[in-house]
Protein backbone atom coordinates (compact mmCIF):
# COMPACT_ATOMS: atom_id res chain seq x y z
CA UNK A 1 44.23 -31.15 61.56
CA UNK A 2 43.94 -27.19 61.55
CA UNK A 3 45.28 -27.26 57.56
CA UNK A 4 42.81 -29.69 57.08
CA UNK A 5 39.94 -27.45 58.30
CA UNK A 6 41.43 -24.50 56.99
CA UNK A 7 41.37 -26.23 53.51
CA UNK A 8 38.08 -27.78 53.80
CA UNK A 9 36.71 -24.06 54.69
CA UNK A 10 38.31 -22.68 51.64
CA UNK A 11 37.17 -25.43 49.20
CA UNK A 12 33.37 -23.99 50.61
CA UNK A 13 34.24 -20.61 50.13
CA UNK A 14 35.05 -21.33 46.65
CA UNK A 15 31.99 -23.62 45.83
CA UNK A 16 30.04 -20.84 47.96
CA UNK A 17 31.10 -17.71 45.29
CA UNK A 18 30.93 -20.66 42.11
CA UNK A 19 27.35 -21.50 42.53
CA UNK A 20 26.57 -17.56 43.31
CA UNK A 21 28.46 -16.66 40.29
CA UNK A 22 26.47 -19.45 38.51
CA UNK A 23 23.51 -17.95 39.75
CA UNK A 24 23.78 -14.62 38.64
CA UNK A 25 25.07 -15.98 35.34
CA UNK A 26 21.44 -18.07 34.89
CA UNK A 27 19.24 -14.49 35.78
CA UNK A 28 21.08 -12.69 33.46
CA UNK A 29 20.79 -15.03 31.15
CA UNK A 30 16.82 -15.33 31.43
CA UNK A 31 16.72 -11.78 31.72
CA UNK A 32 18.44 -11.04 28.45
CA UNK A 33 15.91 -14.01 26.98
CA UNK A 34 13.27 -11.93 28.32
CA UNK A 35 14.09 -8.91 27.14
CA UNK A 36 14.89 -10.55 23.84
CA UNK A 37 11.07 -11.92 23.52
CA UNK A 38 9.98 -8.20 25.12
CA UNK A 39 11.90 -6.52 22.27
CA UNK A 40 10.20 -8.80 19.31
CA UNK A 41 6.79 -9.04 20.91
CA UNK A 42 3.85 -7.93 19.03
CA UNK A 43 2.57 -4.87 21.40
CA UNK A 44 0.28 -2.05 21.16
CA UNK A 45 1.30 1.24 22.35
CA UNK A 46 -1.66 4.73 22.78
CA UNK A 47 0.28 7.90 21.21
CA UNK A 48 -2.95 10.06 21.42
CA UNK A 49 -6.47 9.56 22.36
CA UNK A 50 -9.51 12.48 23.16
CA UNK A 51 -9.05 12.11 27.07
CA UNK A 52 -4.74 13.49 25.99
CA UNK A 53 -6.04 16.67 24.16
CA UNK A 54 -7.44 20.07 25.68
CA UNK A 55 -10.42 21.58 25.23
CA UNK A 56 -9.35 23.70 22.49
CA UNK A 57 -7.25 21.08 20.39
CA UNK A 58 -10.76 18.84 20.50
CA UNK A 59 -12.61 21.76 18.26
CA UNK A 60 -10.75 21.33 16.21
CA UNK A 61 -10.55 18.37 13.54
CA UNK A 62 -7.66 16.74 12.04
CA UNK A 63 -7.13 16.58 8.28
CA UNK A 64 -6.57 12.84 6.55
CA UNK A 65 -2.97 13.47 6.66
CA UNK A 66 0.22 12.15 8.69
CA UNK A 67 4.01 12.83 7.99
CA UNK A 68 7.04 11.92 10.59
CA UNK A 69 9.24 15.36 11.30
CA UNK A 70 13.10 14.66 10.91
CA UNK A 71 13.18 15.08 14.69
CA UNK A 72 10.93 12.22 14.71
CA UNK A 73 7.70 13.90 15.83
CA UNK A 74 4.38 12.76 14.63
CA UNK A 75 3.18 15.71 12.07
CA UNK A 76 -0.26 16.64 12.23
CA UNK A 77 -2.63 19.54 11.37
CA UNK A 78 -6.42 20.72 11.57
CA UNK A 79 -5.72 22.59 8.34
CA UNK A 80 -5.02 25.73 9.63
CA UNK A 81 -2.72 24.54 12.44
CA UNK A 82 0.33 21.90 12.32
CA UNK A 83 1.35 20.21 14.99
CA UNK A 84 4.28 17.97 16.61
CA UNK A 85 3.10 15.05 18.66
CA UNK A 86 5.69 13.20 20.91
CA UNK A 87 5.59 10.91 24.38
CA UNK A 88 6.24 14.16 26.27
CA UNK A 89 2.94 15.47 24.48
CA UNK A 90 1.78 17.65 21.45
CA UNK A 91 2.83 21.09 20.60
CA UNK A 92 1.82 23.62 17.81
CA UNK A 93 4.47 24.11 15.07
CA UNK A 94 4.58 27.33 13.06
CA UNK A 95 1.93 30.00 12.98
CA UNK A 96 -1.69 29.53 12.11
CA UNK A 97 -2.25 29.20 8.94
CA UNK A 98 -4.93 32.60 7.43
CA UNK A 99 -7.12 31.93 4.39
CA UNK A 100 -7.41 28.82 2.44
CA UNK A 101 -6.40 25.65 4.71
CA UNK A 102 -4.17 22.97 3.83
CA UNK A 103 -5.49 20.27 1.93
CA UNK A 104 -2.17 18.04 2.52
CA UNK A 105 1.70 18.24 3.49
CA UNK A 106 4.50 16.05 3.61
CA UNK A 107 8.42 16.77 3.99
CA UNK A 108 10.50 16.49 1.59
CA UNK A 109 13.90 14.73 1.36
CA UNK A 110 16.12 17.40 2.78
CA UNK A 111 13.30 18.18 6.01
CA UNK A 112 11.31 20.97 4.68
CA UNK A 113 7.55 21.01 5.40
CA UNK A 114 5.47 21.27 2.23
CA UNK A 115 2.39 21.71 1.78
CA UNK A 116 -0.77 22.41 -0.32
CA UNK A 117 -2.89 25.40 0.18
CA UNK A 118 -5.50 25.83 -1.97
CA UNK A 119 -3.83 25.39 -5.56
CA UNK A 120 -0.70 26.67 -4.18
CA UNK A 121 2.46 24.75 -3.25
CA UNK A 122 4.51 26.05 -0.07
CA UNK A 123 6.94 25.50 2.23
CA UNK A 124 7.15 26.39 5.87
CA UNK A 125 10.04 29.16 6.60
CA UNK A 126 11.94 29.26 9.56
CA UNK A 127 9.38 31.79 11.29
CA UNK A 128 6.82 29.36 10.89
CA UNK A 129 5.20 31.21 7.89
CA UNK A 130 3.92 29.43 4.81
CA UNK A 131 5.62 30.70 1.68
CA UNK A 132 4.58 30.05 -1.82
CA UNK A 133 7.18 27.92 -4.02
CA UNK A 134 4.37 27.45 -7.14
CA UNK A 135 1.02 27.52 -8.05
CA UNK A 136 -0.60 24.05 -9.09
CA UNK A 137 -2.61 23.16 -11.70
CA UNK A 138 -5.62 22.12 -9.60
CA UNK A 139 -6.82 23.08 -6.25
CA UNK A 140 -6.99 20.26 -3.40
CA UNK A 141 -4.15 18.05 -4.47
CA UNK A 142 -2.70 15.40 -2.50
CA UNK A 143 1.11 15.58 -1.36
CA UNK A 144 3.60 12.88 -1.58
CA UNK A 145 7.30 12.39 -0.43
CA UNK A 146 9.92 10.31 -2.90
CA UNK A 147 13.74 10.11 -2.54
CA UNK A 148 14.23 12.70 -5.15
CA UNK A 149 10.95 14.20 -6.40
CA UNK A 150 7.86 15.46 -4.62
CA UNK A 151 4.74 13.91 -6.04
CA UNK A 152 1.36 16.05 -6.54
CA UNK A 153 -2.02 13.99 -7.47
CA UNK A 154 -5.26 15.27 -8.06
CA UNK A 155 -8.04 14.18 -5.96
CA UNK A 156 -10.95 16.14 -6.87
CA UNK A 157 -11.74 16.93 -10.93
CA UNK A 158 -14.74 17.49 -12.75
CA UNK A 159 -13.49 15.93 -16.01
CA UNK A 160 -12.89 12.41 -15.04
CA UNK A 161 -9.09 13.00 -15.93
CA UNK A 162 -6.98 12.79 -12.32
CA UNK A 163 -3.25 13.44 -12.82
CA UNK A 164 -0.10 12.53 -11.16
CA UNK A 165 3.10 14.62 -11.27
CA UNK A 166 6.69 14.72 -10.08
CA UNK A 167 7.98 17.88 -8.76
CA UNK A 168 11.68 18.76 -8.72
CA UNK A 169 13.69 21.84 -7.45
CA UNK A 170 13.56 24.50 -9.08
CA UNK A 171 10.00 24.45 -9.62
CA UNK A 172 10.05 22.38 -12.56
CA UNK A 173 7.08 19.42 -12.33
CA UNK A 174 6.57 16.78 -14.73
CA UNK A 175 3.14 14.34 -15.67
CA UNK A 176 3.30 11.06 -15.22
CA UNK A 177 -0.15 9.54 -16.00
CA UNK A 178 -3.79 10.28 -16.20
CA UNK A 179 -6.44 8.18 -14.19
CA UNK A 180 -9.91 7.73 -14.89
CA UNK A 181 -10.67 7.84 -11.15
CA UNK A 182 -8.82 9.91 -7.77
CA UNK A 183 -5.45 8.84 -6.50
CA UNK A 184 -5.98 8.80 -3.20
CA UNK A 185 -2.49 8.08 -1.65
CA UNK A 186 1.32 7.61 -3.46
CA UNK A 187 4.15 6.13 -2.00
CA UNK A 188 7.81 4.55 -3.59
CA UNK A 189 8.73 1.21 -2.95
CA UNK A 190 12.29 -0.17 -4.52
CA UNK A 191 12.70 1.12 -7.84
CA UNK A 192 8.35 1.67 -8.47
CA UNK A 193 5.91 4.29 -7.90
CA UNK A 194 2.79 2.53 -5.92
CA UNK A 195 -0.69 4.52 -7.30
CA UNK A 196 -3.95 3.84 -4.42
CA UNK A 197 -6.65 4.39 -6.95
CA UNK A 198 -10.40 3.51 -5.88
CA UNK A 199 -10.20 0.05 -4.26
CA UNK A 200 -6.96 -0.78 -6.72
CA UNK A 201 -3.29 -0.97 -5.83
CA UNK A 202 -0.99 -0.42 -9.08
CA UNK A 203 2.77 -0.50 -9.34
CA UNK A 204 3.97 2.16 -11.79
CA UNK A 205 7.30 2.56 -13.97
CA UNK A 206 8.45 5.76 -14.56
CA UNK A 207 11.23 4.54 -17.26
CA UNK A 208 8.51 2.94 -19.35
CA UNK A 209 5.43 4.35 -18.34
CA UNK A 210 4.05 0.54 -17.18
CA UNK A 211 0.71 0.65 -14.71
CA UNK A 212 -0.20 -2.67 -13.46
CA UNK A 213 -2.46 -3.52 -10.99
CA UNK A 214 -1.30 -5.48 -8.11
CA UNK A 215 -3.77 -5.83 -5.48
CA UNK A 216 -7.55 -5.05 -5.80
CA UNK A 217 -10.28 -4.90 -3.28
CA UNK A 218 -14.22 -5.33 -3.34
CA UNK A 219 -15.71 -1.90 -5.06
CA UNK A 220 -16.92 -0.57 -1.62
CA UNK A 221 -13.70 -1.30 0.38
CA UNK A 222 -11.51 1.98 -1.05
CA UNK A 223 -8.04 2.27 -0.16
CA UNK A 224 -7.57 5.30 2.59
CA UNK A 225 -3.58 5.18 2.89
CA UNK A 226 -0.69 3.29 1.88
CA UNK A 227 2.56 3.15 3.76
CA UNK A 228 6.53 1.37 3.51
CA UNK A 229 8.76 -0.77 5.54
CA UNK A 230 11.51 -0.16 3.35
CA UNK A 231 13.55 -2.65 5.52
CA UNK A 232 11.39 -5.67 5.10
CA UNK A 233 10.06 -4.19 1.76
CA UNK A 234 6.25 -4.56 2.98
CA UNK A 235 3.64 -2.29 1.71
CA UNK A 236 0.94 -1.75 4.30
CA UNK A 237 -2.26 -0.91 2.52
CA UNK A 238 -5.10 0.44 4.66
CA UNK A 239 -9.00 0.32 3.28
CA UNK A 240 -11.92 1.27 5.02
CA UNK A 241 -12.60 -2.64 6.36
CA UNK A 242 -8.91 -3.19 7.46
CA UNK A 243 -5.47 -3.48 7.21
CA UNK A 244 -3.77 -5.34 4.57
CA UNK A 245 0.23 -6.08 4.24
CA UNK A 246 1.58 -6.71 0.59
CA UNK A 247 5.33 -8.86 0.00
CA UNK A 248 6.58 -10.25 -3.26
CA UNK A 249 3.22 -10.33 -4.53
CA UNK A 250 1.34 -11.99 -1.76
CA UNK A 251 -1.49 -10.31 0.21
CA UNK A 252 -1.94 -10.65 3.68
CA UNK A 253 -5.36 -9.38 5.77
CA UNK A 254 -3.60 -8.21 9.01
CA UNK A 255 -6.65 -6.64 10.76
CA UNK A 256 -9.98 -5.46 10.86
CA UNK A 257 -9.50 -2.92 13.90
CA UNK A 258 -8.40 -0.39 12.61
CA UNK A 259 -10.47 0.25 9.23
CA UNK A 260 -10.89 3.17 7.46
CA UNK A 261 -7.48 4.89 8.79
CA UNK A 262 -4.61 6.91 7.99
CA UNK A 263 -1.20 4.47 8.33
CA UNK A 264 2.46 5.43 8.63
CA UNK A 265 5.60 3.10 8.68
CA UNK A 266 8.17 4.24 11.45
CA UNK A 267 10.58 2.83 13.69
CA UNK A 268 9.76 -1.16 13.68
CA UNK A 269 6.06 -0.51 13.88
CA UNK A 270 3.17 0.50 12.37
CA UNK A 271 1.40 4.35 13.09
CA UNK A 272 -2.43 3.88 12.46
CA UNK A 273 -4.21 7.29 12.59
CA UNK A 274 -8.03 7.79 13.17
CA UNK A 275 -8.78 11.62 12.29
CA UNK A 276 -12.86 10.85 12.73
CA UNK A 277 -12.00 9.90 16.80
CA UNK A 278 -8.55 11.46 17.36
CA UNK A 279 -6.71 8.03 18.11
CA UNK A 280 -3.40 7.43 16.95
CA UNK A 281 -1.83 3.63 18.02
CA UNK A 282 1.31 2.29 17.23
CA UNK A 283 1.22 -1.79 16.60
CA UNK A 284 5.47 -2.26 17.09
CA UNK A 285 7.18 -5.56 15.89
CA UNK A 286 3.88 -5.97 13.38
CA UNK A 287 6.32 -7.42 10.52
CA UNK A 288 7.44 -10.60 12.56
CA UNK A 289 3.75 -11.44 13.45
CA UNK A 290 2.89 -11.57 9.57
CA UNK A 291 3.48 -14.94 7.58
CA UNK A 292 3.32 -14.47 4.07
């Protein structure tokens, strides 16, 4: 009779520590499913808004330019001023700029900061100084990253005849084309050159000199920025009514929230930058909510 209980008690023990175990098995299990929808969920998330900044940042206003740091800090400047913005907050980088203020920057392939001054081309040295690599053809131009060149643009002219070059070490810099009208942004995509050029998107070919237009806009909706998911190969085009996404040739409106701002691709979402009000957001997982 005691074996008998003594059995029975262990056959309990064991179902006890089986259902437990099946238990825990079923929360982990809907926790990892929940973490999995977390992780792919569309969500916004507030990298910088007036109420985050001092007194003295707010008197100051941001230039139509935004670059990622290869420490992975959001790069931003007043024009004489750069700065680093992170979650732990924003922090100046180098010295303050004296004289003519930059008109735009970008870092290059290898991490240096360059950046337009004026009709000047520099770099920032390691004390934080800008220091001149060459002088430009044009005053004002826009600044571009590529994988191996630098590209320069001109945005302001008084002859109707806006050029795009290609800048390589060593200070030599090459033209590419001629537009009737401003390039406002340039970005590489794949193997082509993407031009933003009045309310026209055009794919452009370096080997055979090819411009094509591939997305156009009405007259009064210019283009403002372009940006790459080079993973997903999405160009995200931003005019001053919204926020368009381009794939394979098809043209998706993605939002009207956010119009007339400055847009970066980084880490599975999309950087949207409003220099007029000081707002920066950060739309993550924006690629899986877009059907093209």
């Amino acid at each position: 009779m005691e074996n008998a209980l003594e059995t029975l008690s262990l056959v309990n023990m064991i179902m006890k520590k089986a259902v437990t175990n099946a238990i825990l098995i079923l929360c982990m299990f809907l926790a990892q499913s929940t973490f999995a929808r977390q992780k792919d969920s569309l969500r916004y998330e507030v990298m910088l808004n007036s109420s985050m900044m001092d007194s003295t940042l707010k008197k100051d206003r941001f230039i139509y330019a935004i670059d990622i740091s290869p420490n992975n800090y959001l790069t931003l400047s007043t024009g004489n001023k750069v700065f680093l913005l992170g979650w732990g907050g924003i922090s100046q980088l180098g010295k303050e700029i004296g004289g003519n203020i930059i008109n735009s920057y970008a870092y290059s392939k290898d991490g240096l900061l360059m950046a337009v001054k004026n009709n000047i081309l520099c770099y920032m040295n390691p004390k934080g100084f800008l220091d001149t690599i060459v002088q430009l053809p044009k005053a004002n131009m826009g600044l571009a990253a590529g994988k191996n060149v630098m590209y320069l643009f001109d945005q302001i002219r008084d002859d109707n005849k806006y050029k795009l070059y290609a800048y390589a070490k060593g200070g030599k810099y090459k033209q590419l084309l001629v537009s009737p009208k401003p390039i406002t942004t340039v970005v590489e995509m794949s193997d082509s050159l993407y031009l933003a050029i009045g309310s026209g998107v055009f794919s452009f070919s370096p080997k055979s000199n090819g411009l094509n237009l591939v997305a156009g806009f009405q007259k009064e909706s210019e283009i403002r920025s372009m940006t790459v998911d080079s993973k997903n190969g999405i160009l995200y085009i931003a005019t001053q009514d919204g926020i368009y996404a381009l794939h394979d040739n098809s043209l998706v409106y993605v939002t009207g929230d956010f119009g007339g701002g400055i847009v970066k691709y980084f880490g599975e979402g999309l950087i949207i930058f409003n220099p007029d009000t000081n707002d920066i957001i950060r739309i993550v997982n924006i690629d899986k909510s877009i059907v093209f």
